[in-house]
PDB file of N, CA and C in Angstrom:
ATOM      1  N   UNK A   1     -31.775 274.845  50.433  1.00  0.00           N
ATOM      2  CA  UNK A   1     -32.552 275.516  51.447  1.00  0.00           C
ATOM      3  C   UNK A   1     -33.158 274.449  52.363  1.00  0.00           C
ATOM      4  N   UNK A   2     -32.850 274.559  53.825  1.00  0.00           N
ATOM      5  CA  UNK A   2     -33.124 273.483  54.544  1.00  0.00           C
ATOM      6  C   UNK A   2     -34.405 274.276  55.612  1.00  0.00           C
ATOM      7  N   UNK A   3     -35.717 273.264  55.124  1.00  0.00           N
ATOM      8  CA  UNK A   3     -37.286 274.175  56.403  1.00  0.00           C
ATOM      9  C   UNK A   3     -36.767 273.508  57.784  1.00  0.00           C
ATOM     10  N   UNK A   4     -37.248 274.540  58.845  1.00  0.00           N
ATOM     11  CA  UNK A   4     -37.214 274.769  60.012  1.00  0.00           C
ATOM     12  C   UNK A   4     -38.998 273.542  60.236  1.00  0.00           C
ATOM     13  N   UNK A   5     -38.832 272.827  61.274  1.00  0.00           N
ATOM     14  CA  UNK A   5     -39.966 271.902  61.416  1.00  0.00           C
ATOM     15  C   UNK A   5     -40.160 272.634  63.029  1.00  0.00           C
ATOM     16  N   UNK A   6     -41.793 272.507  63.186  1.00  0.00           N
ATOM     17  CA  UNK A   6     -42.402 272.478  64.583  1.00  0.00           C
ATOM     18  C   UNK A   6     -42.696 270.912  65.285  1.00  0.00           C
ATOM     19  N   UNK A   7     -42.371 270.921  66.182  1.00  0.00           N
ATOM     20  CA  UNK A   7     -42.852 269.672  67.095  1.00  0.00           C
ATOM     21  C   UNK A   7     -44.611 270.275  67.730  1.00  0.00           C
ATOM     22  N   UNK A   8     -45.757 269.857  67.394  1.00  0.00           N
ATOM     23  CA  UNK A   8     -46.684 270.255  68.058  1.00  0.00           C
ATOM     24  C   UNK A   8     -47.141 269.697  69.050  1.00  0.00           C
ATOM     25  N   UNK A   9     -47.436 270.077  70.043  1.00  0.00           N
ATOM     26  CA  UNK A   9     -47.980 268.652  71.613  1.00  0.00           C
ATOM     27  C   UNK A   9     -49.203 269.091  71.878  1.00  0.00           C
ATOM     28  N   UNK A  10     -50.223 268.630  71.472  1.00  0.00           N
ATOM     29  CA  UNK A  10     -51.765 269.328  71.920  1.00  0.00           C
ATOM     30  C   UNK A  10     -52.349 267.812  72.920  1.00  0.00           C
ATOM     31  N   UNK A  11     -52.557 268.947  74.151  1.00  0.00           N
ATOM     32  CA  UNK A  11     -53.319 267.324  75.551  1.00  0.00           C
ATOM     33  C   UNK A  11     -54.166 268.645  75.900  1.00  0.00           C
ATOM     34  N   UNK A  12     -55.065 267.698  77.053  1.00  0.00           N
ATOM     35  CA  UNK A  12     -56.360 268.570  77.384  1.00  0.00           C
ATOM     36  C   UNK A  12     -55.733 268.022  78.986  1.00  0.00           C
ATOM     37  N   UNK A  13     -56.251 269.076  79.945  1.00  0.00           N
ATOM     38  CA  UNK A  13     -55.937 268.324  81.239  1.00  0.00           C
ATOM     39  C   UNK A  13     -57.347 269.423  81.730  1.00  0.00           C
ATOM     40  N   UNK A  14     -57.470 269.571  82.917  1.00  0.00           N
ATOM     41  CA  UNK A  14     -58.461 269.798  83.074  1.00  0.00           C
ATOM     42  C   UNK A  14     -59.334 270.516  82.770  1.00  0.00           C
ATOM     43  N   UNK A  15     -60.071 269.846  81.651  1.00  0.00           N
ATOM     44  CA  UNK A  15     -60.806 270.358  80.759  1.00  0.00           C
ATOM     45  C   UNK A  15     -60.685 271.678  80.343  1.00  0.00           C
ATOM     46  N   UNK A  16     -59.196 271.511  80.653  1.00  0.00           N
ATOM     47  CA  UNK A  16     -58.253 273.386  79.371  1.00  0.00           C
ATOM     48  C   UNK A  16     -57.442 272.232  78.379  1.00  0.00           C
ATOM     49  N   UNK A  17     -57.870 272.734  77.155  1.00  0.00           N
ATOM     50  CA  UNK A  17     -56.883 272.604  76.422  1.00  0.00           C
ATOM     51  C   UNK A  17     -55.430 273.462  76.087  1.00  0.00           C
ATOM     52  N   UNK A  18     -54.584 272.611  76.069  1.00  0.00           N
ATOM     53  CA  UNK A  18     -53.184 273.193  75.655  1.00  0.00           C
ATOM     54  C   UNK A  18     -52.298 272.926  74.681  1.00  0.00           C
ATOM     55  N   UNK A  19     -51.694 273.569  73.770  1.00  0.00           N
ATOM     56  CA  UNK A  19     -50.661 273.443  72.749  1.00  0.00           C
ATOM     57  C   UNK A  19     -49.327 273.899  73.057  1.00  0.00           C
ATOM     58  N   UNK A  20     -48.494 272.861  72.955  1.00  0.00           N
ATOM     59  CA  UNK A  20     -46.999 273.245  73.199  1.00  0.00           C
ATOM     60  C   UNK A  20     -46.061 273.526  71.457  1.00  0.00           C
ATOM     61  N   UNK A  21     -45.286 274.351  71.010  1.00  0.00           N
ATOM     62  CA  UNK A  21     -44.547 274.362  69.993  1.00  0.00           C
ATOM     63  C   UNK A  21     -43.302 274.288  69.975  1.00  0.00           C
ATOM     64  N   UNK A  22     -42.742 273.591  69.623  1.00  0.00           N
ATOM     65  CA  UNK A  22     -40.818 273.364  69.867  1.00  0.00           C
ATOM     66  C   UNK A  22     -39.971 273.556  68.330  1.00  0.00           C
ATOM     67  N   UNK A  23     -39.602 274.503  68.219  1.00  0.00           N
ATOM     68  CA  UNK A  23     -39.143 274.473  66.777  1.00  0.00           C
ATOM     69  C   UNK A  23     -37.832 273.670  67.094  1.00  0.00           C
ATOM     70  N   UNK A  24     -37.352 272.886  65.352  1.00  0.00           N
ATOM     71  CA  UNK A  24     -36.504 272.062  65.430  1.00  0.00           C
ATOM     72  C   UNK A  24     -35.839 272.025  64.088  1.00  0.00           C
ATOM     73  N   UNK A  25     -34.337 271.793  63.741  1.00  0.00           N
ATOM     74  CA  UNK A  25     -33.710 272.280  62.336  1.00  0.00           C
ATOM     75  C   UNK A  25     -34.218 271.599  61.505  1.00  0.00           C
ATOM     76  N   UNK A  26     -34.449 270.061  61.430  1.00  0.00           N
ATOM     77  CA  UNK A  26     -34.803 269.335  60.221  1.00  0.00           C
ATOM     78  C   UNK A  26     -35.790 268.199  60.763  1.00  0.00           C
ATOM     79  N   UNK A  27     -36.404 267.717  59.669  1.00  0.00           N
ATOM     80  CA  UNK A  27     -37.523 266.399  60.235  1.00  0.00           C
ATOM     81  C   UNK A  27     -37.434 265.384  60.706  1.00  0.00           C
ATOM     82  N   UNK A  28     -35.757 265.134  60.685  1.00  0.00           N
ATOM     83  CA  UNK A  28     -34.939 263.633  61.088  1.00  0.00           C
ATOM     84  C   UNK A  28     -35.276 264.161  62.895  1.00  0.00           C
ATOM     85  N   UNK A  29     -34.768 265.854  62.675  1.00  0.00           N
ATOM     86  CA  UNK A  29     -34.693 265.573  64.758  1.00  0.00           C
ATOM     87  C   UNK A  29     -36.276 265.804  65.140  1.00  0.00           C
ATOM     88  N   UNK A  30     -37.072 266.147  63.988  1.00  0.00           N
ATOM     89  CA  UNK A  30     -38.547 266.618  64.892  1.00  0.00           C
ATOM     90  C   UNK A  30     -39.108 264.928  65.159  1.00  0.00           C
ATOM     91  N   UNK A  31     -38.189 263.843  64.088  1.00  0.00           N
ATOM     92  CA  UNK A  31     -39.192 262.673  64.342  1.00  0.00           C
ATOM     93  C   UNK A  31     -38.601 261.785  65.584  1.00  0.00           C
ATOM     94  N   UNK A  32     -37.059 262.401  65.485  1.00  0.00           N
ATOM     95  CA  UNK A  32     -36.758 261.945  66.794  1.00  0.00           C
ATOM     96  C   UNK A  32     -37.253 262.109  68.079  1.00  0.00           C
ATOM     97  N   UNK A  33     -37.763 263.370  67.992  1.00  0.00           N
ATOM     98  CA  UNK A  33     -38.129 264.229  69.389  1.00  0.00           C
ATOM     99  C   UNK A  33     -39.830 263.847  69.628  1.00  0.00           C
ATOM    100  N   UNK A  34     -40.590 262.927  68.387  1.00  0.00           N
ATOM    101  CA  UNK A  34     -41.430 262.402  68.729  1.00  0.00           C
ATOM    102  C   UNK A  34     -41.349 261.043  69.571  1.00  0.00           C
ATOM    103  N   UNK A  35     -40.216 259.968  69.007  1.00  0.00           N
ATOM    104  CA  UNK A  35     -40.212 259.065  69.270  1.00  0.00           C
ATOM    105  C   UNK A  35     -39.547 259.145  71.043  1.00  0.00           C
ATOM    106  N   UNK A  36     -39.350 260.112  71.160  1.00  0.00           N
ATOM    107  CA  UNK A  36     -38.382 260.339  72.953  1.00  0.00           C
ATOM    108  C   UNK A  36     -39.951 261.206  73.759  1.00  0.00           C
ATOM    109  N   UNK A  37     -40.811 261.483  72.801  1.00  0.00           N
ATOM    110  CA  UNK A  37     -42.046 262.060  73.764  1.00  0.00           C
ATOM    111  C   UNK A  37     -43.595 261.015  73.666  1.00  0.00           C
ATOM    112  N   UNK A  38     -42.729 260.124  73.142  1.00  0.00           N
ATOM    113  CA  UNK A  38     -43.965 258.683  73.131  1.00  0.00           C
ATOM    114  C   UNK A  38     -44.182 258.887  74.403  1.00  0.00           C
ATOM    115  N   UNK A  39     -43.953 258.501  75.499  1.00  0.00           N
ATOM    116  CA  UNK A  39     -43.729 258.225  76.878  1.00  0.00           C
ATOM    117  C   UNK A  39     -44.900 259.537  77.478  1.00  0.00           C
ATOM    118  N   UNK A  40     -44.680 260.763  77.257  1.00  0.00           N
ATOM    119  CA  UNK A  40     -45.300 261.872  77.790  1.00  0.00           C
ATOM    120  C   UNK A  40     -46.848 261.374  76.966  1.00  0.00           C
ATOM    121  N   UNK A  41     -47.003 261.090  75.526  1.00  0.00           N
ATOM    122  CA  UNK A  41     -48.150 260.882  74.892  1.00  0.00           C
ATOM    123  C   UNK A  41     -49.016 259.244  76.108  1.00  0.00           C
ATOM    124  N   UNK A  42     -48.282 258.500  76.345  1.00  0.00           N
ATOM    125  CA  UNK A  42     -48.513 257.193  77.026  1.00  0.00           C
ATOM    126  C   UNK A  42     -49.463 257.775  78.272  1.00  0.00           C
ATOM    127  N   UNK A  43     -48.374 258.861  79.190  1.00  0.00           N
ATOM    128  CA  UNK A  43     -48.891 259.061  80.681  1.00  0.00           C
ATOM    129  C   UNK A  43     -50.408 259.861  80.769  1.00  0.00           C
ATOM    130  N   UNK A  44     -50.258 261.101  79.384  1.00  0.00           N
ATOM    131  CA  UNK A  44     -51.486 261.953  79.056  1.00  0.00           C
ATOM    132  C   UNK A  44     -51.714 261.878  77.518  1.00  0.00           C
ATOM    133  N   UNK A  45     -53.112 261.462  77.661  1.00  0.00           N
ATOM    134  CA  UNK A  45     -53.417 261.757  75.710  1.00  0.00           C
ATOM    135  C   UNK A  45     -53.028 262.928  75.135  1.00  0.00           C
ATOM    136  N   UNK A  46     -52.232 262.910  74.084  1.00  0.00           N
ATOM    137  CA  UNK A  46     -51.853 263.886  73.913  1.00  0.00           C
ATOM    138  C   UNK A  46     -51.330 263.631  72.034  1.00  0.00           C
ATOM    139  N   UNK A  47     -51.468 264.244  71.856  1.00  0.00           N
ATOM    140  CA  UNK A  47     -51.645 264.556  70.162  1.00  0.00           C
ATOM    141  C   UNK A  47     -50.125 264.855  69.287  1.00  0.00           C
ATOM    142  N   UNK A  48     -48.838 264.192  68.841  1.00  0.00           N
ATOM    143  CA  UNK A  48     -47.709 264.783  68.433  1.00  0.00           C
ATOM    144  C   UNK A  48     -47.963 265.016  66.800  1.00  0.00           C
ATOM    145  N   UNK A  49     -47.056 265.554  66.821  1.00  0.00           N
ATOM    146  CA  UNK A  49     -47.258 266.347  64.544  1.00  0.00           C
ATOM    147  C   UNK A  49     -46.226 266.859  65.348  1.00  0.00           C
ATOM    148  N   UNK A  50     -45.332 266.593  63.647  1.00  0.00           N
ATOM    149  CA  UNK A  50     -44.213 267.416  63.042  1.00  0.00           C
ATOM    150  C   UNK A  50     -44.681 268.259  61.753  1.00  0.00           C
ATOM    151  N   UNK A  51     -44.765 269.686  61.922  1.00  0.00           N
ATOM    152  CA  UNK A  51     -44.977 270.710  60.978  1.00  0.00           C
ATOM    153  C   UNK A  51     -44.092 271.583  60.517  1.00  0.00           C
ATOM    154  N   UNK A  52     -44.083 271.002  59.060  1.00  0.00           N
ATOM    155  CA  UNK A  52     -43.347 272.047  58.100  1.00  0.00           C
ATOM    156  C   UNK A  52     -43.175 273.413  58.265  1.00  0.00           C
ATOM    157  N   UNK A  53     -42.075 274.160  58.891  1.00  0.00           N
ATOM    158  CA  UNK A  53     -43.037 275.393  58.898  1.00  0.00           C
ATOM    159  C   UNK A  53     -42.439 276.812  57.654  1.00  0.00           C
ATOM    160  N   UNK A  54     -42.663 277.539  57.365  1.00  0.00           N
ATOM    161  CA  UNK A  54     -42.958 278.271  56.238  1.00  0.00           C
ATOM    162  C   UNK A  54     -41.379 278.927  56.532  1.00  0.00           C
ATOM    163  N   UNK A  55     -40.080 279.433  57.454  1.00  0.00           N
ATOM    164  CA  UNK A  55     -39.183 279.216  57.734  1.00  0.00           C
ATOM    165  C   UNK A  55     -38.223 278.655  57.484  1.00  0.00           C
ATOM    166  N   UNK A  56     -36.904 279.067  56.551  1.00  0.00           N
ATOM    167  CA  UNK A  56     -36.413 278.241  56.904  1.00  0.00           C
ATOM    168  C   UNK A  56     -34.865 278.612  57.278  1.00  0.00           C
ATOM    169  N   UNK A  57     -34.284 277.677  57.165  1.00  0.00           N
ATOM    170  CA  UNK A  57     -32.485 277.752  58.308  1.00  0.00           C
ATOM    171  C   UNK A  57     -31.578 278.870  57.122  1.00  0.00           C
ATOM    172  N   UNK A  58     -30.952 279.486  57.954  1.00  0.00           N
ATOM    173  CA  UNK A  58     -30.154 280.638  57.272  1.00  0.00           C
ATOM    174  C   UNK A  58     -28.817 280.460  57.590  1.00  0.00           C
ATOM    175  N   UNK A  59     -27.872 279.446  56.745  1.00  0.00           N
ATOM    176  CA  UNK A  59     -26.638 279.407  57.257  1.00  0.00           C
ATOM    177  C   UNK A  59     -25.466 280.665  56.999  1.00  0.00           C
ATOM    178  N   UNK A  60     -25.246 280.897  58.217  1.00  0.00           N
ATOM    179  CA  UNK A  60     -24.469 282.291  58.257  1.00  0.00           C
ATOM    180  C   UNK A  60     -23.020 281.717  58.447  1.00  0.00           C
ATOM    181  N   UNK A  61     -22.029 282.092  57.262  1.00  0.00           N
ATOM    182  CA  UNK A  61     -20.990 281.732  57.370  1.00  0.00           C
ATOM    183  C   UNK A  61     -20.192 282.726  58.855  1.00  0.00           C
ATOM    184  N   UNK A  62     -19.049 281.975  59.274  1.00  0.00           N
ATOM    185  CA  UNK A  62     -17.921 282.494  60.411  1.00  0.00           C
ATOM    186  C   UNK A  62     -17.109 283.288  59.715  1.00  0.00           C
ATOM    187  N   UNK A  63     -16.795 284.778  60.638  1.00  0.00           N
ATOM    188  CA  UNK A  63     -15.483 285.545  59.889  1.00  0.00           C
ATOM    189  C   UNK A  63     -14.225 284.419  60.603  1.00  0.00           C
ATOM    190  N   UNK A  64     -13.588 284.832  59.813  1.00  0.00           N
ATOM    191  CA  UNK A  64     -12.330 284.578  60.557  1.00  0.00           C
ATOM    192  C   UNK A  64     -11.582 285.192  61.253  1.00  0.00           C
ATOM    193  N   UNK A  65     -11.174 284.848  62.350  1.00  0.00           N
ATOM    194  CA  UNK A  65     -10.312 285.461  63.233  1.00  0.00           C
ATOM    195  C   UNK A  65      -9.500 286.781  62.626  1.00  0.00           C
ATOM    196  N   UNK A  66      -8.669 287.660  62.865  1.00  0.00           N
ATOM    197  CA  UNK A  66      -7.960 288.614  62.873  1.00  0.00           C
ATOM    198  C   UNK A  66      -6.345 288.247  62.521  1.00  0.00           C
ATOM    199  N   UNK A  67      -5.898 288.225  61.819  1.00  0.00           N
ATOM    200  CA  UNK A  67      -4.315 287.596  62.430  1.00  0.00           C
ATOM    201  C   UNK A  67      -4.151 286.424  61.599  1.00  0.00           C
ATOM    202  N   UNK A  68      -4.966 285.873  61.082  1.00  0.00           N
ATOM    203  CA  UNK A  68      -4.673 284.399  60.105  1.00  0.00           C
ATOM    204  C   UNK A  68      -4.710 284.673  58.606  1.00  0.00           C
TER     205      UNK A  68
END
């Protein structure tokens, strides 16, 4: 059973706070998708977490074609 991870992005801009959520299949790509949003954290303070989330991936096998 493979969990579904959240990317969380919490920044404040004018004096509103905001939370962004990006769901992502496994923790290898949520830590990737931190290390490619360093840059956005650099320009605005901004807060990244990868969260476990209670979800997880449902691999649905393919029929096969008709005829084979």
């Amino acid at each position: 059973m493979q969990y579904l991870y959240i990317l969380a992005i919490s920044y404040i801009t004018n004096n509103h706070a905001y939370t962004s959520h990006i769901l992502l299949e496994s923790r290898h790509a949520c830590q990737n998708a931190i290390r490619a949003a360093e840059e956005l954290s650099d320009a605005i303070p901004a807060d990244l977490a990868c969260v476990k989330s209670d979800k997880y991936k449902i691999i649905k096998p393919k029929l096969r074609p008709e005829g084979m």
